[in-house]
PDB file of N, CA and C in Angstrom:
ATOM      1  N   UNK A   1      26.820  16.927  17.964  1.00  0.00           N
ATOM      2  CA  UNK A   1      25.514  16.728  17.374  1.00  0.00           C
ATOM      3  C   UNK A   1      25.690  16.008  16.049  1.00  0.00           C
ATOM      4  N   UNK A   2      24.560  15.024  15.909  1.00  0.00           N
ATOM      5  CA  UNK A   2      24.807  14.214  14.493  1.00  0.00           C
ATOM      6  C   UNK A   2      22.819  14.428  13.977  1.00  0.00           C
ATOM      7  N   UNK A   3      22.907  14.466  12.672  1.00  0.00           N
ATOM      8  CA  UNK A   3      21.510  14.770  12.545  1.00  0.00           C
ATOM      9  C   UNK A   3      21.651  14.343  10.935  1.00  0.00           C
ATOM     10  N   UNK A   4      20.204  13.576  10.690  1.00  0.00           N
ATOM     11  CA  UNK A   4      20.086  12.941   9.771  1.00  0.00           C
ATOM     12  C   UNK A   4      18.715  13.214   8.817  1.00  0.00           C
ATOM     13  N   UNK A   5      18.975  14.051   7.796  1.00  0.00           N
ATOM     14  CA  UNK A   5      18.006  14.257   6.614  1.00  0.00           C
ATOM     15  C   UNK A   5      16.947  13.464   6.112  1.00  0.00           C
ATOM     16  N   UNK A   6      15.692  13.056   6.446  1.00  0.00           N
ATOM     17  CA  UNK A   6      15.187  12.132   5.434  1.00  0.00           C
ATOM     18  C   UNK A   6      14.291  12.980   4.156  1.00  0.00           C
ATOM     19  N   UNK A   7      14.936  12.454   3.111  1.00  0.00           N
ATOM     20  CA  UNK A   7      14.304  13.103   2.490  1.00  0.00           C
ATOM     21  C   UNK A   7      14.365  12.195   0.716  1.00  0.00           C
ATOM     22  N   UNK A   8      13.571  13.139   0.092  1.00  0.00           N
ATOM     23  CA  UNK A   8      13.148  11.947  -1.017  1.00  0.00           C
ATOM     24  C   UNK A   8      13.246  13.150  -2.620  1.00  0.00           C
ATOM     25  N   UNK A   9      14.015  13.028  -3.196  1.00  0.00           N
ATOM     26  CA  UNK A   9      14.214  13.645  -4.332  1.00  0.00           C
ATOM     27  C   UNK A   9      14.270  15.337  -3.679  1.00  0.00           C
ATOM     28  N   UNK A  10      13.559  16.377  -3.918  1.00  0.00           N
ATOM     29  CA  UNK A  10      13.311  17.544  -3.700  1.00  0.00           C
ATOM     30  C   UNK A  10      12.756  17.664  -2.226  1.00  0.00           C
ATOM     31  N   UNK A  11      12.153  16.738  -1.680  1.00  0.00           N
ATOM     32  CA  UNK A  11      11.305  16.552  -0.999  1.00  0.00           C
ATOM     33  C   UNK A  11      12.358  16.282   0.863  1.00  0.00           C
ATOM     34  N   UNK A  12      11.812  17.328   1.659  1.00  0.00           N
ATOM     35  CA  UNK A  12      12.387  16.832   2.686  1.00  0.00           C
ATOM     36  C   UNK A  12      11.164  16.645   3.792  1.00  0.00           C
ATOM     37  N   UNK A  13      11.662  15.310   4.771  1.00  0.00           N
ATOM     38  CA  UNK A  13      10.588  14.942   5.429  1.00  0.00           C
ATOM     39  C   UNK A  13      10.744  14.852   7.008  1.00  0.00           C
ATOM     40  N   UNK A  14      11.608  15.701   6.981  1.00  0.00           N
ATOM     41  CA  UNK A  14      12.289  15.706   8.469  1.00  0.00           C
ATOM     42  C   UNK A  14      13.579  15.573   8.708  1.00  0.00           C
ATOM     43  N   UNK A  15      14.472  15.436   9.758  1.00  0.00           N
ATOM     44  CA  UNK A  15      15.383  14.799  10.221  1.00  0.00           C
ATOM     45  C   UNK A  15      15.612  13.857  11.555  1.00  0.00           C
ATOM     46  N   UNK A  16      16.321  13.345  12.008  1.00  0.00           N
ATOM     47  CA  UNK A  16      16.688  12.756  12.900  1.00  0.00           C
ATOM     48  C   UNK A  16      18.350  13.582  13.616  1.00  0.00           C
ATOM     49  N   UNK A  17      18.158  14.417  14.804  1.00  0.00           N
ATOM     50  CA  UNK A  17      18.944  14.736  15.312  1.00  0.00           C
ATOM     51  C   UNK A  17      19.315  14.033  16.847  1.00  0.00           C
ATOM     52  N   UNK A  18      20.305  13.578  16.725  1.00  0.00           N
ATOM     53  CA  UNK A  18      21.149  12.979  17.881  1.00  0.00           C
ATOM     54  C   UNK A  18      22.077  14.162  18.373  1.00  0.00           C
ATOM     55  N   UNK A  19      22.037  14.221  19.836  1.00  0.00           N
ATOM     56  CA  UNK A  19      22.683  15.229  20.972  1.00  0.00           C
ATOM     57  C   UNK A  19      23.459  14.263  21.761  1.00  0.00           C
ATOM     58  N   UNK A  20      24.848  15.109  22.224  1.00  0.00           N
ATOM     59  CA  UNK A  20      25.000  14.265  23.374  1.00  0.00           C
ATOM     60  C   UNK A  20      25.879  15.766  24.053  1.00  0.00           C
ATOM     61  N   UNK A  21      25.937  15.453  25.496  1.00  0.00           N
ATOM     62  CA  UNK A  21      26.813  16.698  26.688  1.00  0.00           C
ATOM     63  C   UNK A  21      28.244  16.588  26.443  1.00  0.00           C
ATOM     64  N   UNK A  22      28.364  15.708  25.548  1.00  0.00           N
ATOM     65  CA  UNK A  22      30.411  15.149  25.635  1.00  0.00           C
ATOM     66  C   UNK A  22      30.722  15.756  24.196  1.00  0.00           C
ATOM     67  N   UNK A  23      31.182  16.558  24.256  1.00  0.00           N
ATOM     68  CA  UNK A  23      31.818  17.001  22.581  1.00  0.00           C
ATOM     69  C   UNK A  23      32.161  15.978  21.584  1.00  0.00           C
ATOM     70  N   UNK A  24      33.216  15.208  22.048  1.00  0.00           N
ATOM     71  CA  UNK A  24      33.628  14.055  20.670  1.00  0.00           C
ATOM     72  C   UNK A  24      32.472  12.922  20.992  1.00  0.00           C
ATOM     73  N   UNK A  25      31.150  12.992  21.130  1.00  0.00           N
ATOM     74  CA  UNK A  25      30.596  11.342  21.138  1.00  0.00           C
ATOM     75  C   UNK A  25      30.321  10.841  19.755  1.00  0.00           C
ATOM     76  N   UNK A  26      30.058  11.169  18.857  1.00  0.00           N
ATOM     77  CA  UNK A  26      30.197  10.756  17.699  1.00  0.00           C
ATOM     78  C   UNK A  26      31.310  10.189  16.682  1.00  0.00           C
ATOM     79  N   UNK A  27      31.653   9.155  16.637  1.00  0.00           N
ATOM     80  CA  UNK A  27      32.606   8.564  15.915  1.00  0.00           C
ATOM     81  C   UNK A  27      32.215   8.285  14.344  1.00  0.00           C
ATOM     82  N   UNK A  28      32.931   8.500  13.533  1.00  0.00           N
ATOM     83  CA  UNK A  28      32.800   7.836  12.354  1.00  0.00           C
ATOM     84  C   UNK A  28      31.607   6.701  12.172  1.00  0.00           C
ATOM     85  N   UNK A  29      32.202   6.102  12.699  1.00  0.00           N
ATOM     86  CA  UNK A  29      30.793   4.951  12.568  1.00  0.00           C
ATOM     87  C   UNK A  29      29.724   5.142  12.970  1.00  0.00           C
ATOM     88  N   UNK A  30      29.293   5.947  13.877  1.00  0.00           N
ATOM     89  CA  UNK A  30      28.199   5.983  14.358  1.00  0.00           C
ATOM     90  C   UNK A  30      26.806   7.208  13.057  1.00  0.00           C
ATOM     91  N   UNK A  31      28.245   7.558  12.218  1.00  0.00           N
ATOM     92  CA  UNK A  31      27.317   8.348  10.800  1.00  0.00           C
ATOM     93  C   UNK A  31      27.094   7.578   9.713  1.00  0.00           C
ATOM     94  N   UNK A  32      28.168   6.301   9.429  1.00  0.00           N
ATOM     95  CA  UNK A  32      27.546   5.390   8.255  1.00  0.00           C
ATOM     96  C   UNK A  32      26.518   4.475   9.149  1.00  0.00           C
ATOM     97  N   UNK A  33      26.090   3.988  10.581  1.00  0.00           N
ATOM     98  CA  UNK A  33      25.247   3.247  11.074  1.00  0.00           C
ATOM     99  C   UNK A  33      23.856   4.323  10.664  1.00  0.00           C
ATOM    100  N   UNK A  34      24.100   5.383  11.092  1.00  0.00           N
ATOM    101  CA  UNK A  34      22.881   6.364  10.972  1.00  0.00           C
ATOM    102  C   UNK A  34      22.420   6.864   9.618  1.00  0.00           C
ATOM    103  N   UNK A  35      22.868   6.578   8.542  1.00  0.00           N
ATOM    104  CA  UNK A  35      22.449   6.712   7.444  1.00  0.00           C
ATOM    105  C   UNK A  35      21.472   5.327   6.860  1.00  0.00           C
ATOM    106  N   UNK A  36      21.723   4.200   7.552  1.00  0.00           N
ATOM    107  CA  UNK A  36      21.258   2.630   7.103  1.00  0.00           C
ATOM    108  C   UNK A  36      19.296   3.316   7.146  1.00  0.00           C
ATOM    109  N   UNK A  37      18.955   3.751   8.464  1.00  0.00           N
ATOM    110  CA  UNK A  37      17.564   3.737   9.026  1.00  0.00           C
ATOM    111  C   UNK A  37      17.055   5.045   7.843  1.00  0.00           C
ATOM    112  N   UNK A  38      18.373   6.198   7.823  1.00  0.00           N
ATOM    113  CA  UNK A  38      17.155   7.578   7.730  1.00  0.00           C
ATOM    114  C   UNK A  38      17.441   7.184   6.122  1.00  0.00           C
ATOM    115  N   UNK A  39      18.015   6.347   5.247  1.00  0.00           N
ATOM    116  CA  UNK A  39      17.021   5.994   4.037  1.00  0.00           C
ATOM    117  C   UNK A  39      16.449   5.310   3.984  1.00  0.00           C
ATOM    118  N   UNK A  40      16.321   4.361   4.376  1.00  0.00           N
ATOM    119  CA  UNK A  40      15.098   3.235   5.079  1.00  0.00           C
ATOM    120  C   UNK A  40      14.239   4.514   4.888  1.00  0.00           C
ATOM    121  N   UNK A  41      13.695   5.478   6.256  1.00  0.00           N
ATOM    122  CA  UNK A  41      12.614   6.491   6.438  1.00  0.00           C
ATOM    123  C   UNK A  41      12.265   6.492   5.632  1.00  0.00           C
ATOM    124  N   UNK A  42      13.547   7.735   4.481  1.00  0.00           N
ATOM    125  CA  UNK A  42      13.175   8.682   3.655  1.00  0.00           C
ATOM    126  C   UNK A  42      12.263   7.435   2.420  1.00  0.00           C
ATOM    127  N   UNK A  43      12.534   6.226   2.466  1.00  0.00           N
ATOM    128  CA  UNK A  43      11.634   5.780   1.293  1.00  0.00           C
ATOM    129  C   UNK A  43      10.140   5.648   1.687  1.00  0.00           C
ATOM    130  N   UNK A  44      10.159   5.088   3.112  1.00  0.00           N
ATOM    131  CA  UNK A  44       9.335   4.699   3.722  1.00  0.00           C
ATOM    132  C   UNK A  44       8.307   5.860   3.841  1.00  0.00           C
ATOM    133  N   UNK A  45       8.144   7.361   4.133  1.00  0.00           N
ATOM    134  CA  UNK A  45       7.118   8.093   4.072  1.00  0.00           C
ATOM    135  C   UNK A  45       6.740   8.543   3.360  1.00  0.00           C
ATOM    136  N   UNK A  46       7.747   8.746   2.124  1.00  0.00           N
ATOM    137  CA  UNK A  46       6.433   8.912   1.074  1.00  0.00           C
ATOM    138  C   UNK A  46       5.530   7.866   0.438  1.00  0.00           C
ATOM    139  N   UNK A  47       6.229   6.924   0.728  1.00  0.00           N
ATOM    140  CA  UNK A  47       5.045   5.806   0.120  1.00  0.00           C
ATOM    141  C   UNK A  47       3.742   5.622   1.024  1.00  0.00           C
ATOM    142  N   UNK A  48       4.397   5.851   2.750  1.00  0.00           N
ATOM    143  CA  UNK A  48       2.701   5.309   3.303  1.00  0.00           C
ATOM    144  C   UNK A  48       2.017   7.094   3.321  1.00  0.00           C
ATOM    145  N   UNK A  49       2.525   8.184   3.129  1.00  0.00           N
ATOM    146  CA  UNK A  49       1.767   9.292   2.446  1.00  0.00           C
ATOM    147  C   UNK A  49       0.828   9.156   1.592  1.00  0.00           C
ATOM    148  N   UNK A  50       1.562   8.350   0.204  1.00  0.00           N
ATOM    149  CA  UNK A  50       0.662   8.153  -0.734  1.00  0.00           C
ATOM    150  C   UNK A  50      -0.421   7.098  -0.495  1.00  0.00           C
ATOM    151  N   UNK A  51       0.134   6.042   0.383  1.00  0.00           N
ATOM    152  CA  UNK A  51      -0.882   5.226   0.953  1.00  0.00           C
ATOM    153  C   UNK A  51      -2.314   5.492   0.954  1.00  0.00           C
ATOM    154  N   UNK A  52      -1.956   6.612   1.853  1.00  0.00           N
ATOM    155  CA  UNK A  52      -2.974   7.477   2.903  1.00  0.00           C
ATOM    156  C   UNK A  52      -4.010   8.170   1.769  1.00  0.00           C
ATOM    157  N   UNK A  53      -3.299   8.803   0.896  1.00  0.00           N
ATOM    158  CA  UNK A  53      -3.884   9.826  -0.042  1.00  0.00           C
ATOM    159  C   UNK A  53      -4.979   8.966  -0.845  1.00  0.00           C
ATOM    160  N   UNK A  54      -4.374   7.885  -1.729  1.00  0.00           N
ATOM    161  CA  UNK A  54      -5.125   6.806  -2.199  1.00  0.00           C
ATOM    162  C   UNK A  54      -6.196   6.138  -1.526  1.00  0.00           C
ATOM    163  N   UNK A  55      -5.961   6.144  -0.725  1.00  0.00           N
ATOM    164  CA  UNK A  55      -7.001   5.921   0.376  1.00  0.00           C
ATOM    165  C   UNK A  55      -8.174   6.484   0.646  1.00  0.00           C
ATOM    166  N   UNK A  56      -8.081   7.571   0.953  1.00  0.00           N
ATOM    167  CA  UNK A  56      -8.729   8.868   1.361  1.00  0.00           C
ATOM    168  C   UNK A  56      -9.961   8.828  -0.012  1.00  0.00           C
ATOM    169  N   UNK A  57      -8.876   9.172  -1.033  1.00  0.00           N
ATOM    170  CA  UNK A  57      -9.624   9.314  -2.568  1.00  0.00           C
ATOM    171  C   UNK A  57     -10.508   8.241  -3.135  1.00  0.00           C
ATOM    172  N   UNK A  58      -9.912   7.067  -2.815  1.00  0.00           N
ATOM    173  CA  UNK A  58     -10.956   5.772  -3.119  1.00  0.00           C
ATOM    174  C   UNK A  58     -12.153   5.955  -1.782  1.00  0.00           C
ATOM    175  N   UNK A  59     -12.221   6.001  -0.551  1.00  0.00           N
ATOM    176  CA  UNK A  59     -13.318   6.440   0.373  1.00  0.00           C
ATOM    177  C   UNK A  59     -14.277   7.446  -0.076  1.00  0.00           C
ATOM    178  N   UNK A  60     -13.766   8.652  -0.833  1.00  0.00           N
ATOM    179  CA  UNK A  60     -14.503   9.849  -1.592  1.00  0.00           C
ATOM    180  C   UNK A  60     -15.013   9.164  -2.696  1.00  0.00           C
ATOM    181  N   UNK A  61     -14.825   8.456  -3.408  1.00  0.00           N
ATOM    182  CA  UNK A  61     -15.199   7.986  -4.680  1.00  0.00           C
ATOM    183  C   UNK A  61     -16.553   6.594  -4.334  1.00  0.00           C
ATOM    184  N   UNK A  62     -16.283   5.933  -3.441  1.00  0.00           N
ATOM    185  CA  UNK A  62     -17.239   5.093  -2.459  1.00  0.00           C
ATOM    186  C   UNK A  62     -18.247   5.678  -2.486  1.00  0.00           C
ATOM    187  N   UNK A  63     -18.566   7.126  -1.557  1.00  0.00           N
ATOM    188  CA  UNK A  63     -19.456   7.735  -0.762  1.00  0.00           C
ATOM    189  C   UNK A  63     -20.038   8.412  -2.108  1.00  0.00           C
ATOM    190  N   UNK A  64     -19.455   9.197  -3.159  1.00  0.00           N
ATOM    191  CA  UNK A  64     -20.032   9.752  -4.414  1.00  0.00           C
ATOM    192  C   UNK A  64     -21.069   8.690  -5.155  1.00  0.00           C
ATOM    193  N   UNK A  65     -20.286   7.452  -5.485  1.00  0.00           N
ATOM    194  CA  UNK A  65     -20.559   6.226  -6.125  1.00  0.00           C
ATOM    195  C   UNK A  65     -22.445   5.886  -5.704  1.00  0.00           C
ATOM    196  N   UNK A  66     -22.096   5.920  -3.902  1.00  0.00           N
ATOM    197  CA  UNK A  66     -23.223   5.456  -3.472  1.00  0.00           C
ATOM    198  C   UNK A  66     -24.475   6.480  -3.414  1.00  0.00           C
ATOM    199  N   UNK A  67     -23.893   7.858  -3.499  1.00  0.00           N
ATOM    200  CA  UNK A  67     -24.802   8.898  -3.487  1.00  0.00           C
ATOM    201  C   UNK A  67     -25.877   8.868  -4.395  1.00  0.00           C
ATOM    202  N   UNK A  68     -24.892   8.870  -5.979  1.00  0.00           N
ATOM    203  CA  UNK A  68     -25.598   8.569  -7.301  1.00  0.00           C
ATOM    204  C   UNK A  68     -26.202   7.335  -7.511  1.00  0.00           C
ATOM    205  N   UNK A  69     -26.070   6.069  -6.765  1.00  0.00           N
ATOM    206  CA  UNK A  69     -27.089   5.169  -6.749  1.00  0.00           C
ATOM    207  C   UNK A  69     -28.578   5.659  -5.723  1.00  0.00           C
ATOM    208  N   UNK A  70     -28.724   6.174  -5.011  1.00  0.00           N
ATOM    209  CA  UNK A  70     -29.493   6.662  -3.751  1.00  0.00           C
ATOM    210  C   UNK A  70     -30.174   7.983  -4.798  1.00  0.00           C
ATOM    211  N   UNK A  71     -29.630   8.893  -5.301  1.00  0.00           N
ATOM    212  CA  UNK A  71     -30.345   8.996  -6.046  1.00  0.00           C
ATOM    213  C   UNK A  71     -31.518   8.391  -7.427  1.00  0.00           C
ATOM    214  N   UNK A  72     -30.196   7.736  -8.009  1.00  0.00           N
ATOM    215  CA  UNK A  72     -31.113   6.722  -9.073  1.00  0.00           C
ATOM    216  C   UNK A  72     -32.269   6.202  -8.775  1.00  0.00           C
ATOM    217  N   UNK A  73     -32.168   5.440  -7.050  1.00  0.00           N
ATOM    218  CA  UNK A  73     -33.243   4.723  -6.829  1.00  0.00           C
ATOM    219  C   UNK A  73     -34.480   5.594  -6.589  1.00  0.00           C
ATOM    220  N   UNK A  74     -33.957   7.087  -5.920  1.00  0.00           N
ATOM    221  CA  UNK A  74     -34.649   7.860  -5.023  1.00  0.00           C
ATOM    222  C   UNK A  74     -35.411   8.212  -6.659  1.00  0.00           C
ATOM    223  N   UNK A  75     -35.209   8.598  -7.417  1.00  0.00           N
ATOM    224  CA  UNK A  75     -36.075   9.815  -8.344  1.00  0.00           C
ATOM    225  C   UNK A  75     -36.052   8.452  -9.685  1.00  0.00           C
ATOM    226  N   UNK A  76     -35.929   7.877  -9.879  1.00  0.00           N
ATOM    227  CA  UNK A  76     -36.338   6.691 -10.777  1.00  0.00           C
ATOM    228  C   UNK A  76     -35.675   7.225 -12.474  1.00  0.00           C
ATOM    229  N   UNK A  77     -34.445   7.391 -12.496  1.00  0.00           N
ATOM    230  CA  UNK A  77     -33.796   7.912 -13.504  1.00  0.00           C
ATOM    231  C   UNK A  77     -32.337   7.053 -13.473  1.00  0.00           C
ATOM    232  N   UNK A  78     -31.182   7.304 -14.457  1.00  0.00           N
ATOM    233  CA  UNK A  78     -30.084   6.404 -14.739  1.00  0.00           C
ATOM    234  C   UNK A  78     -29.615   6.675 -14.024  1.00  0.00           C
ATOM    235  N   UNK A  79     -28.432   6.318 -14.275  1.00  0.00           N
ATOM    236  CA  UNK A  79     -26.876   6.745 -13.816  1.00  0.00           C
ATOM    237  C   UNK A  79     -26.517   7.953 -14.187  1.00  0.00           C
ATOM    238  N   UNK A  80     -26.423   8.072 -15.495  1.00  0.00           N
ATOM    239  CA  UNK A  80     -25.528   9.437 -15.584  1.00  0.00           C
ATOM    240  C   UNK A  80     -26.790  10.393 -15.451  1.00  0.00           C
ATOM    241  N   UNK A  81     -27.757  10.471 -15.139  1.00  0.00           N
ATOM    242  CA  UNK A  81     -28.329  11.613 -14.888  1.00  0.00           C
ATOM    243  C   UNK A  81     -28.433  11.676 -13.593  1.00  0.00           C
ATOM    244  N   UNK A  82     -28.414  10.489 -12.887  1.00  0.00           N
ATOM    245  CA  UNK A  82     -27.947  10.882 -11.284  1.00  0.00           C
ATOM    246  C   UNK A  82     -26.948  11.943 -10.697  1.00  0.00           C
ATOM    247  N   UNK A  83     -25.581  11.186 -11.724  1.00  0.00           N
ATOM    248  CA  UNK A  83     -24.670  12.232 -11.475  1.00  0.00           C
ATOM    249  C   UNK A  83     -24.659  13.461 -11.679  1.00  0.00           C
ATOM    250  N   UNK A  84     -25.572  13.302 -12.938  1.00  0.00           N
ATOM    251  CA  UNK A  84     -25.307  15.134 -13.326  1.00  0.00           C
ATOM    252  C   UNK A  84     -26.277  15.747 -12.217  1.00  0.00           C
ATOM    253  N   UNK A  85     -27.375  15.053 -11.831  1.00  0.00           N
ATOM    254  CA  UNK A  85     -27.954  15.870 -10.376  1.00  0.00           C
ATOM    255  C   UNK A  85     -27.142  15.799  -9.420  1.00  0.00           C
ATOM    256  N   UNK A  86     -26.460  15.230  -8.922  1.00  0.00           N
ATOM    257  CA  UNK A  86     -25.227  15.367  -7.797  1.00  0.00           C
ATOM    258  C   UNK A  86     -24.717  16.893  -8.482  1.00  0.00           C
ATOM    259  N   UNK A  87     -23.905  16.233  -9.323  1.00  0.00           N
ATOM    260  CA  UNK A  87     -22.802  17.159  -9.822  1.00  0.00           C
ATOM    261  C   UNK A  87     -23.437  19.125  -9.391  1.00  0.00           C
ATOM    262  N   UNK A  88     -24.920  19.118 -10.364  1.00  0.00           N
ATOM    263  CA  UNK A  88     -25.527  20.406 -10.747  1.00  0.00           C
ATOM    264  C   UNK A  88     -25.944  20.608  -9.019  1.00  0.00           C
ATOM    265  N   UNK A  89     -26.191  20.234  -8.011  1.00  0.00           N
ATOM    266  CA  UNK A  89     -26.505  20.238  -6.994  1.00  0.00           C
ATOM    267  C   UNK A  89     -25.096  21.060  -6.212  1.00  0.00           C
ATOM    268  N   UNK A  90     -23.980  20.215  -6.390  1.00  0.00           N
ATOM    269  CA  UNK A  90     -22.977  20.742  -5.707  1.00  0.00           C
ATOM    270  C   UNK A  90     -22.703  21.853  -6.455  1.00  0.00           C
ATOM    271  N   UNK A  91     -22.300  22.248  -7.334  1.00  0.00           N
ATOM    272  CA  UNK A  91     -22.195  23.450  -8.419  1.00  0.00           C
ATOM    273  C   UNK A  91     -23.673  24.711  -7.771  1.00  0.00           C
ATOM    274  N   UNK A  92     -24.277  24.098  -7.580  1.00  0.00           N
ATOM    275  CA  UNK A  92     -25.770  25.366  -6.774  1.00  0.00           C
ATOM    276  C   UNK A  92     -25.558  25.748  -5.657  1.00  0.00           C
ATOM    277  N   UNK A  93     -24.339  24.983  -4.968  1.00  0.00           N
ATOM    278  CA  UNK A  93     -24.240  24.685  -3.385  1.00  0.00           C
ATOM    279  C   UNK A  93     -23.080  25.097  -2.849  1.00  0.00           C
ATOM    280  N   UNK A  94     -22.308  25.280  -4.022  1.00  0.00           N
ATOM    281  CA  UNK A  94     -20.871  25.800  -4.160  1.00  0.00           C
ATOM    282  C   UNK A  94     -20.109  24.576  -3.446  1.00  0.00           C
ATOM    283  N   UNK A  95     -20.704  23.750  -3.142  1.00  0.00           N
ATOM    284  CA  UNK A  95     -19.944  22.366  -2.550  1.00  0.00           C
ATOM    285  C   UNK A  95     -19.022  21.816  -3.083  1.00  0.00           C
ATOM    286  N   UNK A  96     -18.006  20.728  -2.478  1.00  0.00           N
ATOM    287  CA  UNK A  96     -17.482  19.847  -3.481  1.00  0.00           C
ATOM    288  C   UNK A  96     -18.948  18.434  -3.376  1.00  0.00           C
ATOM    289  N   UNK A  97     -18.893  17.519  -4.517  1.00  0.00           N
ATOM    290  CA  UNK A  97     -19.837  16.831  -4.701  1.00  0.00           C
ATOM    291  C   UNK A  97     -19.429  16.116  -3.754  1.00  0.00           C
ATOM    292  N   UNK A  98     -18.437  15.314  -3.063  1.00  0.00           N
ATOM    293  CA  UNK A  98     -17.724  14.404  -2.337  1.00  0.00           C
ATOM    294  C   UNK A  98     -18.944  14.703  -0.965  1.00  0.00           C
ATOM    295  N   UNK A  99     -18.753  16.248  -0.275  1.00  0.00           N
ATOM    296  CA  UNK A  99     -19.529  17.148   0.705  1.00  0.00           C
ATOM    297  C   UNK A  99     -20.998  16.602   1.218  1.00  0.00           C
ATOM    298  N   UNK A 100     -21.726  16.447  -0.645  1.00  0.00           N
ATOM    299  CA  UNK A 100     -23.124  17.184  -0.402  1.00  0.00           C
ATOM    300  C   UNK A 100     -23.350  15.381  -0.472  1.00  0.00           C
ATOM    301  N   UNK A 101     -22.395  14.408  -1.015  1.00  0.00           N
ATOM    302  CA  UNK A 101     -23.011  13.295  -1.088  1.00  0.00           C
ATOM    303  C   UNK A 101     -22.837  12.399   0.282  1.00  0.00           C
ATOM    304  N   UNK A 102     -21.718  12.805   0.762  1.00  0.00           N
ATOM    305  CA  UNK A 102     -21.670  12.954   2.465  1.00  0.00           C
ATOM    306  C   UNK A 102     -23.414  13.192   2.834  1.00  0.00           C
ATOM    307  N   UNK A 103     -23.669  14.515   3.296  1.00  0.00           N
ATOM    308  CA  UNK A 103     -25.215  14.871   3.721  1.00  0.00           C
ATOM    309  C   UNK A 103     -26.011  13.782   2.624  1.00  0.00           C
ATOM    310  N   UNK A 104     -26.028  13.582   1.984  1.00  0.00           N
ATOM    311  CA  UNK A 104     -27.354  12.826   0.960  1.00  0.00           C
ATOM    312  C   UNK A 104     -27.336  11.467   1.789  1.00  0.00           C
ATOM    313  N   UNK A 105     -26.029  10.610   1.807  1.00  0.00           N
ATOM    314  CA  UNK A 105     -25.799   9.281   2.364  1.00  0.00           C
ATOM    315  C   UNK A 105     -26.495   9.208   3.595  1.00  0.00           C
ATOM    316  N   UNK A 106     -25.774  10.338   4.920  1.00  0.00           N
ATOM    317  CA  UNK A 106     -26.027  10.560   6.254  1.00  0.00           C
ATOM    318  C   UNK A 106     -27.871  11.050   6.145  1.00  0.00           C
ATOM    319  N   UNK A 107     -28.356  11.142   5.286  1.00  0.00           N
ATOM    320  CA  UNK A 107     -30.143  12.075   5.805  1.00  0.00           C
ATOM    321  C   UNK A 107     -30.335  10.447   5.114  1.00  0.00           C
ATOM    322  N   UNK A 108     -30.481   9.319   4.207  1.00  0.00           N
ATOM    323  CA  UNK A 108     -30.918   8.313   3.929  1.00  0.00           C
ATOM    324  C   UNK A 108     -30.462   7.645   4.769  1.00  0.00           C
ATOM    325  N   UNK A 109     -29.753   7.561   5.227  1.00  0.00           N
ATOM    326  CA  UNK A 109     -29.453   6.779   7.114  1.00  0.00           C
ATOM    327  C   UNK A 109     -30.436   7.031   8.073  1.00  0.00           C
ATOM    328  N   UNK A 110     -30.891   8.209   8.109  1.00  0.00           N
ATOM    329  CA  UNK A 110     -31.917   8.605   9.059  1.00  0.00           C
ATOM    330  C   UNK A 110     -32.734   8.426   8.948  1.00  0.00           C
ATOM    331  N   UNK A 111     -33.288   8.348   7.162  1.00  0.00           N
ATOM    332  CA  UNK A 111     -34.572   8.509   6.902  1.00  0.00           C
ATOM    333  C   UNK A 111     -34.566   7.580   6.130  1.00  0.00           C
ATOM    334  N   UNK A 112     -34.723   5.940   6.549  1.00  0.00           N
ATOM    335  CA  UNK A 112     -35.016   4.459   5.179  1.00  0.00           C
ATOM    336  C   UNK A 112     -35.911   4.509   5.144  1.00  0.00           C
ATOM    337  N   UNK A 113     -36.254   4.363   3.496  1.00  0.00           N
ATOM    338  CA  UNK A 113     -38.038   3.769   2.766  1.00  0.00           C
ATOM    339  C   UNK A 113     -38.509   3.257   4.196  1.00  0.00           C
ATOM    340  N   UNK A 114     -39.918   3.327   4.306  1.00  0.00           N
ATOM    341  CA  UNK A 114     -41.042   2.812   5.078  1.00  0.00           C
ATOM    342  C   UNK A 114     -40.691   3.532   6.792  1.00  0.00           C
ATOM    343  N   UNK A 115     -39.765   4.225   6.914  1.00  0.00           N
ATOM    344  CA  UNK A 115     -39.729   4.768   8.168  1.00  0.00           C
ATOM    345  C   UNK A 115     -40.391   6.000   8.346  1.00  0.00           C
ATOM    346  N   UNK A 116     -41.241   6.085   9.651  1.00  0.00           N
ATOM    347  CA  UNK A 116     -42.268   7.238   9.503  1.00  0.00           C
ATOM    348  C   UNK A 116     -41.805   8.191  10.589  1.00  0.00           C
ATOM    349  N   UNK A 117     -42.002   9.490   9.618  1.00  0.00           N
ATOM    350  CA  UNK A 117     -40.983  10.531  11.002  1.00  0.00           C
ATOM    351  C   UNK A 117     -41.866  11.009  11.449  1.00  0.00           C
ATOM    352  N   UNK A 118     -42.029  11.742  12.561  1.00  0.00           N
ATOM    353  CA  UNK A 118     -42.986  12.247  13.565  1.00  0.00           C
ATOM    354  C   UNK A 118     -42.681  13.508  14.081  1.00  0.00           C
TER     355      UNK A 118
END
């Protein structure tokens, strides 16, 4: 058995284990070839992790962004008092604001100026 760590400071992100039925199949070389890829990996997942995370967080910050405009327009007040109605809303709601501006976005989807519900 040959098995290979990827991992990144403190951080471990798996391994790569190779098996074989023949006792000696592993030669010398076949552990400096297998080290080339699993640090390759080990750099490689935490960065598209953080990718992901950054990602995620700029999408949350989008959907907030647009909430507090949808308000502004909705109740005819600024910016920062938009937010602080988001904000005081989720704080009443025990929500995160990210949540409730989710539902605010999704019910003004349903419901645009001049559309008549029945």
């Amino acid at each position: 058995m040959l098995a290979f760590r990827f991992f990144s400071g403190r951080d471990t992100w798996g391994a790569l284990n190779l098996c074989s039925r023949h006792p000696p199949a592993f030669e010398e070389a076949f552990e400096l070839v297998g080290q080339l890829p699993a640090s390759q990996t080990s750099v490689a997942l935490p960065a598209s992790c953080e990718i992901s995370q950054l990602t995620a967080e700029l999408n949350t910050r989008v959907v907030v962004v647009r909430a507090t405009g949808l308000l502004w327009e909705r109740h005819d007040i600024g910016a920062a008092a938009a937010q602080n109605m988001l904000l005081a809303a989720a704080n009443s709601w025990a929500a995160p604001p990210a949540r409730l501006a989710i539902q605010l976005a999704h019910v003004r989807t349903r419901t645009s100026p001049g559309t008549i519900r029945t």
